[in-house]
Protein backbone atom coordinates (compact mmCIF):
# COMPACT_ATOMS: atom_id res chain seq x y z
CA UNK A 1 -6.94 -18.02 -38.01
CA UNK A 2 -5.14 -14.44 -37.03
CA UNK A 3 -8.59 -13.40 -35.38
CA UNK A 4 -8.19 -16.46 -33.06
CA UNK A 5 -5.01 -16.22 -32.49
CA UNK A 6 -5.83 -12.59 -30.90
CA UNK A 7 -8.29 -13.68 -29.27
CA UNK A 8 -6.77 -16.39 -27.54
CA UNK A 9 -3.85 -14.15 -26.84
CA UNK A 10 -6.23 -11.92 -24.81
CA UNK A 11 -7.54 -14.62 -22.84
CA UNK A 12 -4.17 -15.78 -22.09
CA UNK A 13 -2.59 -12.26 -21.55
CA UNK A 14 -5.75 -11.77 -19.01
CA UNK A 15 -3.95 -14.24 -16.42
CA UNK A 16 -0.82 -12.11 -16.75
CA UNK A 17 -2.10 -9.81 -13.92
CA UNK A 18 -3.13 -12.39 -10.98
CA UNK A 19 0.45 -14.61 -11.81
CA UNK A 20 2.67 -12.03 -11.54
CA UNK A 21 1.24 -10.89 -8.15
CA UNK A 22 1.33 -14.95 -7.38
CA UNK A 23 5.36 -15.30 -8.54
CA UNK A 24 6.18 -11.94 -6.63
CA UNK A 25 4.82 -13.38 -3.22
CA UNK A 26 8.08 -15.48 -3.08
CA UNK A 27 10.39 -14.30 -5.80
CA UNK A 28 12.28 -10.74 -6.26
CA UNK A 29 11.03 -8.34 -8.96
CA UNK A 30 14.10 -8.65 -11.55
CA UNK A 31 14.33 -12.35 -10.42
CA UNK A 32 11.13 -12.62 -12.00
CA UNK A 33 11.56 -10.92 -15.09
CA UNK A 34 15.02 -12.19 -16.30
CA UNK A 35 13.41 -15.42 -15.94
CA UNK A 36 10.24 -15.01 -17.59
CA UNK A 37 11.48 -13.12 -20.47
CA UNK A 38 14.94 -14.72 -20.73
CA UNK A 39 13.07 -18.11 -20.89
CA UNK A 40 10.87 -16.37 -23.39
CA UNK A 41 13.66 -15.20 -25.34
CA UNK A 42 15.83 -18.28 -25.31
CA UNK A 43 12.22 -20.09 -26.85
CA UNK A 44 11.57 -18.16 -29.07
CA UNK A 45 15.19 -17.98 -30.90
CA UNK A 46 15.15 -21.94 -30.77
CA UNK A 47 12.10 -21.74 -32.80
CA UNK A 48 13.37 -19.11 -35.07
CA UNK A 49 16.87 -21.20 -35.89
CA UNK A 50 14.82 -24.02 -36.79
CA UNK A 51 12.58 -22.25 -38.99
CA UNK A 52 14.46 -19.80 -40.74
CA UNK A 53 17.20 -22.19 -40.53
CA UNK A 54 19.73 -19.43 -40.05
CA UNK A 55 19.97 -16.45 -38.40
CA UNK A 56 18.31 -13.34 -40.07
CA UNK A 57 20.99 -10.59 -40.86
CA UNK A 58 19.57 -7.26 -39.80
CA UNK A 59 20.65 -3.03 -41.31
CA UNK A 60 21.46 -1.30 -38.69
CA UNK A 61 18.31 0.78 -38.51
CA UNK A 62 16.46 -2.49 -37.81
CA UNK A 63 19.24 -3.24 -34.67
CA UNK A 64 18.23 0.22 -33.73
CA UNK A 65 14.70 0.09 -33.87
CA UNK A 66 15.59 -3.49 -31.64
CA UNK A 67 17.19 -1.71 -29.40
CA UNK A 68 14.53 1.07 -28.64
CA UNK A 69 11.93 -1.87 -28.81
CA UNK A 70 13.84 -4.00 -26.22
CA UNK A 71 14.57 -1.17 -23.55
CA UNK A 72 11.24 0.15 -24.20
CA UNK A 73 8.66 -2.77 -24.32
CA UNK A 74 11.06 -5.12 -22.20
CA UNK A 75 13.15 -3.05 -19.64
CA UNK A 76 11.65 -0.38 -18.74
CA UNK A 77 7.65 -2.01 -19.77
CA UNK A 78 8.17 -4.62 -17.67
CA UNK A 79 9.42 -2.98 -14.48
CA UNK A 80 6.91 -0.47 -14.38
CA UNK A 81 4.26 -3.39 -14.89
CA UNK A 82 5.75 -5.76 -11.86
CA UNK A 83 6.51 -2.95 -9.78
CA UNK A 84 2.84 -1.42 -10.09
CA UNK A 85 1.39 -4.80 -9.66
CA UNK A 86 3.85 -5.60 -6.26
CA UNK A 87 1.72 -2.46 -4.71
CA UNK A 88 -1.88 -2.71 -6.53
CA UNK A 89 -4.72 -5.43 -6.85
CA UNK A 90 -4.37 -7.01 -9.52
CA UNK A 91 -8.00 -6.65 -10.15
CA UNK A 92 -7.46 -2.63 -10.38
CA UNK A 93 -4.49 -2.82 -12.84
CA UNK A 94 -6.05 -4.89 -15.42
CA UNK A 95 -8.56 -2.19 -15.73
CA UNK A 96 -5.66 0.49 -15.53
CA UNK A 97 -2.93 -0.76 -17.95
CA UNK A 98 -5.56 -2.49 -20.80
CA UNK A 99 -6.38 1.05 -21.85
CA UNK A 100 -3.51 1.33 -23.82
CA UNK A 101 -5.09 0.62 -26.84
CA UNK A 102 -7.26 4.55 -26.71
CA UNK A 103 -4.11 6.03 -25.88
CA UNK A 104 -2.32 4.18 -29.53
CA UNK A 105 -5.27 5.03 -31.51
CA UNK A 106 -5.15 8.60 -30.24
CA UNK A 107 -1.18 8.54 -31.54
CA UNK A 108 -1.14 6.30 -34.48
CA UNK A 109 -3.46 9.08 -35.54
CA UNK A 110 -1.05 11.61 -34.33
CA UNK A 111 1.67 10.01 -35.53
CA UNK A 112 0.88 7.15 -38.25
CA UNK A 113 -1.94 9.00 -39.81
CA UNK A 114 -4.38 6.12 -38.73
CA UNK A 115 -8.18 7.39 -39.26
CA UNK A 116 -9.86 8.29 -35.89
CA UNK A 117 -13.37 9.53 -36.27
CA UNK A 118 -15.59 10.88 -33.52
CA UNK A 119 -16.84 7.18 -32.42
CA UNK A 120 -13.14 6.21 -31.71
CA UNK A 121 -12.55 9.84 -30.25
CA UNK A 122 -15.76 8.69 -27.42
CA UNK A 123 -14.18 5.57 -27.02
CA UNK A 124 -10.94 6.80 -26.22
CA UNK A 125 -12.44 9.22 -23.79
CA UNK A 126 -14.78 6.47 -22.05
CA UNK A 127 -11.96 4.36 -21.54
CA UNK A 128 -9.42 6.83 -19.96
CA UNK A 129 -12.60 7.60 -17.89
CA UNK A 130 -12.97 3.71 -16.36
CA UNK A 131 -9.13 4.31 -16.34
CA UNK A 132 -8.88 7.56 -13.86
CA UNK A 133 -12.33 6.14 -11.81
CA UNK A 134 -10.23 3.12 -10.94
CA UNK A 135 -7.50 5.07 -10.33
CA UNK A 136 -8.77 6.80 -7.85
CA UNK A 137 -11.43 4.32 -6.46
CA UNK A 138 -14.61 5.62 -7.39
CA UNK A 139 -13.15 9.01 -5.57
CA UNK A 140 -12.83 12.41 -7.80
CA UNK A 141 -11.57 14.50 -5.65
CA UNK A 142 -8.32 11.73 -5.08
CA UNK A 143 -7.46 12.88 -8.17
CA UNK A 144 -7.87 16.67 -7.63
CA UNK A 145 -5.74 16.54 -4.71
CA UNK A 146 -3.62 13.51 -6.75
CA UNK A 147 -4.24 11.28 -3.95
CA UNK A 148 -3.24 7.98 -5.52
CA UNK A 149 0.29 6.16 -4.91
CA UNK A 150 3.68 4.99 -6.67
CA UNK A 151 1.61 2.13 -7.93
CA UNK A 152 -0.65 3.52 -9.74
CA UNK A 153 1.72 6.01 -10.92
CA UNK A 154 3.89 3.08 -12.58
CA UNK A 155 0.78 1.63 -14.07
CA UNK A 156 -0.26 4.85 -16.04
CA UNK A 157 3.56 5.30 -17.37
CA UNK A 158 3.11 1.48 -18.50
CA UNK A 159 0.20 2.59 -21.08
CA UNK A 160 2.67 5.29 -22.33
CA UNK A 161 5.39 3.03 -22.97
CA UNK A 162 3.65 0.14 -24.49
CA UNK A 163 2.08 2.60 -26.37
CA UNK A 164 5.36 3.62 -27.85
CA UNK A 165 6.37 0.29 -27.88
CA UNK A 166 3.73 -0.59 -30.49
CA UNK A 167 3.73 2.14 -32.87
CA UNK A 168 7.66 2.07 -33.18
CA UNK A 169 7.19 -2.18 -33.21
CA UNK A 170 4.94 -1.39 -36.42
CA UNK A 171 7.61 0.41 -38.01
CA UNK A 172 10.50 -2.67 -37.59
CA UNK A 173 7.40 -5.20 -39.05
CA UNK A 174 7.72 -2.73 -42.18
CA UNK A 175 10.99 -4.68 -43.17
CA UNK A 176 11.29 -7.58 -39.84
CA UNK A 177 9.42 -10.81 -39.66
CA UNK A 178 6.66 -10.84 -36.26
CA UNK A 179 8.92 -14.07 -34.74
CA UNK A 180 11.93 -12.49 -35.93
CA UNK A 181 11.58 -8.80 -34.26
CA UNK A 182 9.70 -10.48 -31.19
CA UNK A 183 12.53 -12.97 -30.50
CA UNK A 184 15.51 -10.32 -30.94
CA UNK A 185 13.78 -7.57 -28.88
CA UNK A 186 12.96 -10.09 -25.93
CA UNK A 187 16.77 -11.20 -25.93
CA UNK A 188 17.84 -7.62 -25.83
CA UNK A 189 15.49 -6.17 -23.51
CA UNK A 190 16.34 -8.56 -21.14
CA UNK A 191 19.93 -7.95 -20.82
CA UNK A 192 20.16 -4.69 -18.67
CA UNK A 193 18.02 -6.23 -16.41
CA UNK A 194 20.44 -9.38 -15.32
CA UNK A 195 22.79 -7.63 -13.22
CA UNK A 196 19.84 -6.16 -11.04
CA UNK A 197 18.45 -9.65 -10.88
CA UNK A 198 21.90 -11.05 -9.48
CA UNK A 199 22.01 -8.43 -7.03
CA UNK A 200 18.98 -9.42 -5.74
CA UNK A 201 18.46 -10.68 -1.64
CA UNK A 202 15.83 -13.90 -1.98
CA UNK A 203 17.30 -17.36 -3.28
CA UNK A 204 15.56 -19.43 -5.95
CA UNK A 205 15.31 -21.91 -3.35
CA UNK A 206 12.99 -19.87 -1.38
CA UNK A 207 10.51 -20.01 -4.56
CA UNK A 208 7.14 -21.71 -3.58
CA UNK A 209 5.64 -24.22 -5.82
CA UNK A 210 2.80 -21.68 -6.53
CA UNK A 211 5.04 -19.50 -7.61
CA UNK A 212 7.14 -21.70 -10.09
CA UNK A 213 3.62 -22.81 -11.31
CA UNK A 214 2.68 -18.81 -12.48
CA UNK A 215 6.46 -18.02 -14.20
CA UNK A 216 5.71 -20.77 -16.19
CA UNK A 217 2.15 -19.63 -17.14
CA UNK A 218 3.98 -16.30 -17.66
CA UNK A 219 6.74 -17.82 -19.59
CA UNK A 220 5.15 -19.66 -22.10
CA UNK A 221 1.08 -17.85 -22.09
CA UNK A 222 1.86 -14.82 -21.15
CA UNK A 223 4.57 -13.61 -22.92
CA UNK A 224 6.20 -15.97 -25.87
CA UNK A 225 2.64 -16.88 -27.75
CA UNK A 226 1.09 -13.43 -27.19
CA UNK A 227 4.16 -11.22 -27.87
CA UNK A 228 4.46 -13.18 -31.19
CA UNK A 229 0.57 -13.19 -31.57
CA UNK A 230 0.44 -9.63 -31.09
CA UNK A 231 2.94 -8.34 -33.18
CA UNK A 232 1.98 -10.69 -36.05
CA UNK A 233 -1.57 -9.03 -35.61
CA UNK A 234 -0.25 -5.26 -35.78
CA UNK A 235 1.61 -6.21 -38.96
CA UNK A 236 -1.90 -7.52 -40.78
CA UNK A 237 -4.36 -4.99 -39.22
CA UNK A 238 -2.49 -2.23 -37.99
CA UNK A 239 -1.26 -1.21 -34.67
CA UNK A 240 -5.20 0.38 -33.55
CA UNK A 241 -6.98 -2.62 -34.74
CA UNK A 242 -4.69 -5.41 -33.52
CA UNK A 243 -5.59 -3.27 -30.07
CA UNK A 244 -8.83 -4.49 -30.30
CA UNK A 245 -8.61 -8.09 -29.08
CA UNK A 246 -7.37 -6.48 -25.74
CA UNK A 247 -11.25 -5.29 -24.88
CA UNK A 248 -11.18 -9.25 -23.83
CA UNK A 249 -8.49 -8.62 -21.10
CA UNK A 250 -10.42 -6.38 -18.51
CA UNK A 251 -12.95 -7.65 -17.51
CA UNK A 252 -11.53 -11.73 -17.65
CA UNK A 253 -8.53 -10.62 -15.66
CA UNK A 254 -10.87 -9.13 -13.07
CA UNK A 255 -13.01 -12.11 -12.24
CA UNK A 256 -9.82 -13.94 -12.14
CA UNK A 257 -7.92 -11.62 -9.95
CA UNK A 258 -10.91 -11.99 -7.61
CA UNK A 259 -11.25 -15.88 -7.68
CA UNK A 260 -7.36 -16.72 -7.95
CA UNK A 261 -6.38 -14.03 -5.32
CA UNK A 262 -9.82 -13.36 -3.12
CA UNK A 263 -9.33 -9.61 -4.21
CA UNK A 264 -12.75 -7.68 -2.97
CA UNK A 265 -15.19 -6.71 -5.81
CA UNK A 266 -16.19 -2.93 -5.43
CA UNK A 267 -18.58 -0.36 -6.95
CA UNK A 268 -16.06 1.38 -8.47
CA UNK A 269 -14.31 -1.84 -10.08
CA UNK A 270 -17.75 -2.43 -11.75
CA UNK A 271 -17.88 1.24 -13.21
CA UNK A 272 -14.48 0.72 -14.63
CA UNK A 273 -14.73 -2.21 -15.89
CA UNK A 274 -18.22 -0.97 -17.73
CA UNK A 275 -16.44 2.29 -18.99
CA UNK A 276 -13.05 0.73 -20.23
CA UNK A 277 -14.60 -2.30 -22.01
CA UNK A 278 -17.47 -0.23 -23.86
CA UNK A 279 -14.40 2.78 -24.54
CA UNK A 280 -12.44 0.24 -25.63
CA UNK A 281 -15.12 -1.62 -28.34
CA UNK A 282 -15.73 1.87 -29.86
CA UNK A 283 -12.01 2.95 -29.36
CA UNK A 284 -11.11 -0.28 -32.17
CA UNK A 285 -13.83 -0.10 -34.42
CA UNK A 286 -13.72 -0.02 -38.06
CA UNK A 287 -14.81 2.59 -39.95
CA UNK A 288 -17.44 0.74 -41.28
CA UNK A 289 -18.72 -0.68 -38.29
């Protein structure tokens, strides 16, 4: 049942890229996220309440580790994801920020003391390779001469940060429940990022039904039955292997960036999304694969 779940939660997270490009077309960028992830978080503690009938009493290392997780994987994740996706195709940053999972294995072997191996090592480097020929559109000498804008650049720091976000979510599942950790960290992250939202020009009345129609995809599929998915699956396989399920995400979100948003197919798309879905496959498997 776990394997479904993670796969089901890469299929949904795969529509993640071409709905937040479809609410930011009439809603403001912290508008956007306050809603998705306060509705999220507001969710998710409802179903909490009701199961654990009470409200789980946390040490203060786990409030700690919340807070890191909810600034981290919330705050600062999320605005660096809408923000890069306001100024790139959609199509091009679900082949940019999916690639997190060769830059965790690479630290949860660091770090965590995960096993690697020279399979995994080629994976990782074949998938920062579709990563960097997207990035610069099929172009090497845009990245020579770092000829590649403020999108992109908030779509590589994205991979950094939910890379942190994972291996330091691991350590909180040590002691924390996945529903637990996923609902706290949501309601925290959140937070900081109100008073930029009510600062912001646009009305809600402006909002286009389209638009309504993708925060609630985002709401409910894209963030409260992945997040929960996801972190339920680093906690049984371990933060490189839950990864795996993402090798799902590329190439899905691309076809549907193209149909749902008329984004243009290129050469260099293709490449990438060869090179990051083959670098991710090897990048996740088992040893004994």
């Amino acid at each position: 049942m776990l394997y479904l779940k993670l796969v089901l939660m890469a299929v949904f997270w795969s529509g993640v890229f071409p709905a937040v490009t479809l609410v930011l077309r009439s809603m403001d960028l912290f508008t956007s996220i306050v809603l998705r992830f306060g509705s999220g978080a507001l969710i998710l503690l409802m179903l909490l309440r009701w199961r654990a009938r009470h409200w789980p009493q946390l040490s203060q290392r786990e409030w700690l580790l919340v807070l890191a997780l909810g600034l981290i994987g919330i705050s600062l994740y999320n605005t660096l994801f809408t923000a890069g996706l306001a100024l790139v195709e959609a199509s091009r940053a679900a082949l940019i920020v999916p690639t997190n999972p060769a830059l965790t294995a690479l630290l949860a072997a660091l770090f965590l003391r995960e096993r690697l191996g020279w399979l995994r090592t080629v994976g990782v480097a074949l998938s920062m390779a579709g990563a960097l020929w997207v990035l610069c559109r099929g172009d090497p000498l845009a990245l020579r001469t770092v000829q590649f804008g403020l999108g992109e650049l908030y779509l590589v720091l994205c991979i950094l940060t939910w890379c942190i976000y994972t291996l330091l979510g691991r350590l909180a599942l040590a002691s924390m429940s996945a529903l637990t950790l996923t609902a706290y960290v949501m309601a925290v992250g959140v937070l900081p990022l109100t008073a930029l939202a009510w600062n912001e020009p646009r009305q809600l009345t402006e909002v286009t039904w389209v638009s309504w129609t993708a925060l609630a995809y985002l709401v409910v599929f894209g963030t409260v039955i992945p997040f929960l998915w996801y972190y339920e699956g680093v906690k049984a396989l371990g933060a490189a292997r839950a990864a795996q399920f993402i090798n799902l995400v590329p190439p899905i979100a691309v076809l549907e960036s193209i149909w749902l948003l008329d984004e243009p197919w290129t050469p260099a798309l293709g490449w990438g999304v060869v090179f990051v879905v083959v670098g991710l496959y090897l990048t996740n498997r088992t040893p004994h694969q």
